[in-house]
C-alpha atoms as a PDB file:
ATOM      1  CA  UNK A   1     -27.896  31.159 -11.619  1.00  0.00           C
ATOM      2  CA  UNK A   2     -29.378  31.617  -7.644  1.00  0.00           C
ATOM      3  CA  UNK A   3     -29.614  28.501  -7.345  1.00  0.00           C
ATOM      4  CA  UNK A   4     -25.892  27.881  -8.204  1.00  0.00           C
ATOM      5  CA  UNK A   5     -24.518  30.480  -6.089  1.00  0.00           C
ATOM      6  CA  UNK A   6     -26.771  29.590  -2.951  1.00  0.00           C
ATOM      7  CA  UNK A   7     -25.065  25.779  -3.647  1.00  0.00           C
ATOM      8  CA  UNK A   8     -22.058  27.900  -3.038  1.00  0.00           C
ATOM      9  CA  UNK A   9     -23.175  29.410  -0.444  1.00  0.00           C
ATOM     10  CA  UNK A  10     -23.945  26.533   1.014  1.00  0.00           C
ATOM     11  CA  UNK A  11     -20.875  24.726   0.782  1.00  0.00           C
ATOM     12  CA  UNK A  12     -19.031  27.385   1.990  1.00  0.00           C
ATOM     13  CA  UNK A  13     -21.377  27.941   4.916  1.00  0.00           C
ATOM     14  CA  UNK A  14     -20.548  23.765   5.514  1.00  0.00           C
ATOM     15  CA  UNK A  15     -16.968  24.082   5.423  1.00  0.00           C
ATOM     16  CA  UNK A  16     -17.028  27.197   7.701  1.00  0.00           C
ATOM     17  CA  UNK A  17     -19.195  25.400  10.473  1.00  0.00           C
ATOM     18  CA  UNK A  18     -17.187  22.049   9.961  1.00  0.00           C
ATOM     19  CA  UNK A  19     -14.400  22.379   8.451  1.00  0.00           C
ATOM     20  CA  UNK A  20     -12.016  19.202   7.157  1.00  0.00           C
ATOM     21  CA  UNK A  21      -8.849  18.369   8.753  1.00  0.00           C
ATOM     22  CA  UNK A  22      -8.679  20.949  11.415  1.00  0.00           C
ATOM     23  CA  UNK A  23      -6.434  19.594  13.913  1.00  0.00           C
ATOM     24  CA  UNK A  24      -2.889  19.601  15.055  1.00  0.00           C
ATOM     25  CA  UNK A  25      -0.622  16.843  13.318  1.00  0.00           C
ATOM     26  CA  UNK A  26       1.751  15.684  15.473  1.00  0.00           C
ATOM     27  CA  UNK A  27       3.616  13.644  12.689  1.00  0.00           C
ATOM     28  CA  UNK A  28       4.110  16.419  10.055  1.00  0.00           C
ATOM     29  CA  UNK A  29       7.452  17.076   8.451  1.00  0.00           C
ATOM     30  CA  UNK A  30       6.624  20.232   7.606  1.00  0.00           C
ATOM     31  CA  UNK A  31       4.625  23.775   9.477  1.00  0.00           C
ATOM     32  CA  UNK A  32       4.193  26.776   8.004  1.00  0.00           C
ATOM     33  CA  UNK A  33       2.179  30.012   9.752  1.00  0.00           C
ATOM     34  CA  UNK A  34       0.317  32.407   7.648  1.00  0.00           C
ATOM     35  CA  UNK A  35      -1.224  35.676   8.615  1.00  0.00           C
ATOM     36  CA  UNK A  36      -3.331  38.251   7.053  1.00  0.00           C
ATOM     37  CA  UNK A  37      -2.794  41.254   8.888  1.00  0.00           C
ATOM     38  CA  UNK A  38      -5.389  43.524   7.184  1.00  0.00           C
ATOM     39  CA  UNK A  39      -8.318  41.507   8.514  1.00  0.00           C
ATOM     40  CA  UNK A  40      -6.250  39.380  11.467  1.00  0.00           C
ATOM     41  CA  UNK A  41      -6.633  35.840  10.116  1.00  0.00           C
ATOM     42  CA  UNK A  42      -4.291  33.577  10.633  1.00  0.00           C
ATOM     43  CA  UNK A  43      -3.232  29.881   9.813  1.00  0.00           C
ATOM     44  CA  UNK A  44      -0.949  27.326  10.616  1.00  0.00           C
ATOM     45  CA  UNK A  45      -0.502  24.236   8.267  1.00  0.00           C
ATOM     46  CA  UNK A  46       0.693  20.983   8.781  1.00  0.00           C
ATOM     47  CA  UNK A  47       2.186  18.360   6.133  1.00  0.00           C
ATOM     48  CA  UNK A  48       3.627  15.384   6.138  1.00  0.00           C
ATOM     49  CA  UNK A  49       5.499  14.921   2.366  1.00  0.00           C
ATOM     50  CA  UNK A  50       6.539  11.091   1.556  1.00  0.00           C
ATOM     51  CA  UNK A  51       8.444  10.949  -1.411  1.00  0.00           C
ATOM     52  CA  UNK A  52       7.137  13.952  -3.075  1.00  0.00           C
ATOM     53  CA  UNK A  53       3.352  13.196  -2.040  1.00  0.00           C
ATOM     54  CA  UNK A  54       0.805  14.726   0.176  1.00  0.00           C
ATOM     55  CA  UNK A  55       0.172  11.767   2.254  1.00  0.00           C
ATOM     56  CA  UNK A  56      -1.768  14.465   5.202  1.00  0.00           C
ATOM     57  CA  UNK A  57      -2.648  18.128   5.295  1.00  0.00           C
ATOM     58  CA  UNK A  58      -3.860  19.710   8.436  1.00  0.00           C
ATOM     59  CA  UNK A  59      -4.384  23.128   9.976  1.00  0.00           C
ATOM     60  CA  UNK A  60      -5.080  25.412  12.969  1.00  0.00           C
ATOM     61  CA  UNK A  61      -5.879  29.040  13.342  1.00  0.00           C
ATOM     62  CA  UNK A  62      -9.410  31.214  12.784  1.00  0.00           C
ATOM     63  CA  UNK A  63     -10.601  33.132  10.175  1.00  0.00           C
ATOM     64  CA  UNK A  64     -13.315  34.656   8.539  1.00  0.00           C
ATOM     65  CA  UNK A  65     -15.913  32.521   6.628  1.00  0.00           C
ATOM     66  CA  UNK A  66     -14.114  32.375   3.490  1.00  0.00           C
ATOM     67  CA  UNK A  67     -10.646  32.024   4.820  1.00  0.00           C
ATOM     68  CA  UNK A  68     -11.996  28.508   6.783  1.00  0.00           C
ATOM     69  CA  UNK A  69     -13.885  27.694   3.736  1.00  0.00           C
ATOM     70  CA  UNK A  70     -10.868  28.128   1.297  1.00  0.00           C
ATOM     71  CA  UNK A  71      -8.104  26.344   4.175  1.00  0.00           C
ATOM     72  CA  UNK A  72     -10.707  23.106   4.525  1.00  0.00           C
ATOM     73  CA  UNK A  73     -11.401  22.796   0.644  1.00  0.00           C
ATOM     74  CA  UNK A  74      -7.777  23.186   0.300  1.00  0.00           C
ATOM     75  CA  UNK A  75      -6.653  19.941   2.173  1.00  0.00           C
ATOM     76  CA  UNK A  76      -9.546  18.367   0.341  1.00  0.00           C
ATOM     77  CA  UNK A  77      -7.894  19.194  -2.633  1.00  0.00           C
ATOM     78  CA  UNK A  78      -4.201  18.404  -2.611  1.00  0.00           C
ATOM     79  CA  UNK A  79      -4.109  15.499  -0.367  1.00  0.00           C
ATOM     80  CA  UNK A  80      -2.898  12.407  -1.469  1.00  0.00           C
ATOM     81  CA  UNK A  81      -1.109  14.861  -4.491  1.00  0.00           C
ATOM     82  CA  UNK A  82       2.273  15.261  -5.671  1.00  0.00           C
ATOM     83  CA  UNK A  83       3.369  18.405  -4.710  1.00  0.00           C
ATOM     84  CA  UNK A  84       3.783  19.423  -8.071  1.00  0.00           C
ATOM     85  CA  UNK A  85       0.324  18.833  -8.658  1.00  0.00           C
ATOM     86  CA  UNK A  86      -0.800  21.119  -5.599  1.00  0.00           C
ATOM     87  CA  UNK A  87       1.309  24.144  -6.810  1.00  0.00           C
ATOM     88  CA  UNK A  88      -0.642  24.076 -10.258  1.00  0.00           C
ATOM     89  CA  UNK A  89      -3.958  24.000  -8.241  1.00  0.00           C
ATOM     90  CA  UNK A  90      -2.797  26.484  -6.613  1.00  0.00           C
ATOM     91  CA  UNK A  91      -1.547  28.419  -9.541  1.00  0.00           C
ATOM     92  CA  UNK A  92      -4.910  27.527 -10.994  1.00  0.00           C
ATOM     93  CA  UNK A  93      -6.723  28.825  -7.931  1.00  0.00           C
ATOM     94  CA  UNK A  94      -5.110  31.622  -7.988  1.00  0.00           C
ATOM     95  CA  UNK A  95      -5.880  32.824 -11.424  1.00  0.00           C
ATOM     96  CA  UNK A  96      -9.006  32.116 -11.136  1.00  0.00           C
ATOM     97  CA  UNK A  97      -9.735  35.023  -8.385  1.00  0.00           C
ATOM     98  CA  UNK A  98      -7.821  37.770  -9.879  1.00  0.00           C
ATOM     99  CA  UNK A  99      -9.288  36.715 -13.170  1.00  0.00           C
ATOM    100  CA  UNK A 100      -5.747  36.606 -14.922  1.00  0.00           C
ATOM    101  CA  UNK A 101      -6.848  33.561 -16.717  1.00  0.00           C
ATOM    102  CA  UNK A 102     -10.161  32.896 -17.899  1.00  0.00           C
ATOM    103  CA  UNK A 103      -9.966  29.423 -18.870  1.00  0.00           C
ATOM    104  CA  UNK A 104      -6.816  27.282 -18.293  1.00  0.00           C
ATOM    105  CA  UNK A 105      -8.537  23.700 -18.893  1.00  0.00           C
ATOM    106  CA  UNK A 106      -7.268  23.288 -15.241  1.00  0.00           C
ATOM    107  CA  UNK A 107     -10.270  21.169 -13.088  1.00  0.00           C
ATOM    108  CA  UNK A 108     -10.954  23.640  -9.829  1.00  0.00           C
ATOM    109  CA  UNK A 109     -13.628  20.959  -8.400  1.00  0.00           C
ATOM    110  CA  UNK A 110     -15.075  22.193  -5.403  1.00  0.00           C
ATOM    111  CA  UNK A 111     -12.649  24.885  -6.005  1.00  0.00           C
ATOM    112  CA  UNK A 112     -14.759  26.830  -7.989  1.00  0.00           C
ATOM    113  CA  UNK A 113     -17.096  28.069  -5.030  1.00  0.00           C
ATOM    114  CA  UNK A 114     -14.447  30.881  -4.664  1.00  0.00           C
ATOM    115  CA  UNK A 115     -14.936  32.465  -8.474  1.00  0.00           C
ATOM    116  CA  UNK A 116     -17.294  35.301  -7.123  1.00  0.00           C
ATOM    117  CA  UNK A 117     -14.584  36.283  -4.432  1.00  0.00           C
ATOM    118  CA  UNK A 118     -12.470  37.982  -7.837  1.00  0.00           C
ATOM    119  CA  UNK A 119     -15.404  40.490  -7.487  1.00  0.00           C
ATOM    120  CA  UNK A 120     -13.961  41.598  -3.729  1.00  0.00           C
ATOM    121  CA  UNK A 121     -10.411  41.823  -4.192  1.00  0.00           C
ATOM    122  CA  UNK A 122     -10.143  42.551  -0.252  1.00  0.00           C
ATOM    123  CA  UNK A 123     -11.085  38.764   0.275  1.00  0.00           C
ATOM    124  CA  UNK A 124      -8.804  37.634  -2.280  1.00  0.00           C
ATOM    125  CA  UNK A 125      -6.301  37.489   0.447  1.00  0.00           C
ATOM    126  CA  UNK A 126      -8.813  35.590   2.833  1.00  0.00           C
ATOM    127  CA  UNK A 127      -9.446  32.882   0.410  1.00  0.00           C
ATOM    128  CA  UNK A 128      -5.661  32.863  -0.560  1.00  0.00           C
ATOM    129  CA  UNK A 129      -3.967  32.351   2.917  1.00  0.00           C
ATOM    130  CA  UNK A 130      -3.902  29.480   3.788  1.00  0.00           C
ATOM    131  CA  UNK A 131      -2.487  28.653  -0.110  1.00  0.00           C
ATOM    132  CA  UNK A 132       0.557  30.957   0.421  1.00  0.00           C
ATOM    133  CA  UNK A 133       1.193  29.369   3.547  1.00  0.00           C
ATOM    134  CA  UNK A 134       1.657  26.119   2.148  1.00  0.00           C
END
């Protein structure tokens, strides 16, 4: 079990030092801001939606470790989707760190770093920003 959660570590760690589509999109149809007042992160998201479809997911701001983690593995994970698709990753997600559902047959992917976060329900909020915000 160490060795799974320092692969989690790890990852997390990755996507905090270099995290995936940080950058201003200067052809998104849609922003949204986000800000966690309790520990002063804050996110801003970029989309651009083509007929119901993800096509590019972006974002700006700074954040603790997990809030960068969560915001990069989130644009991993619902680009190229339908939005539909994004809210029930998100839904998934979700569940999964407040532990309302156990097992939802729902595929989390790289996701699933985040499960231990449930046991620190301040950072519930820092791995759930950027996801409200979009």
């Amino acid at each position: 079990m160490s060795d799974l959660r320092e692969l989690y570590q790890e990852l997390i760690l990755d996507h905090t030092k270099r995290p995936r589509n940080c950058y201003v999109m200067s052809c998104a149809n849609r922003t949204a801001d986000g800000h966690n007042p309790l520990c002063g992160d804050t996110v801003k998201v970029y989309l651009r939606i083509e007929g119901g479809v993800i096509e590019e997911i972006s974002f700006q701001g700074h954040g603790c470790a997990i809030c960068t983690a969560s915001t990069s593995l989130m644009t991993e994970a619902v680009k190229g989707r339908s939005v539909t698709e994004a809210r029930e990753i998100f839904a998934g997600f979700h569940d999964m760190l407040t532990g309302v559902a156990a097992e939802q047959g729902l595929e989390l992917g790289k996701l699933q770093v985040f499960e231990g976060v449930r046991e620190y329900p301040v950072r519930v909020k820092c791995a759930t920003l950027a996801w409200h915000t979009f």
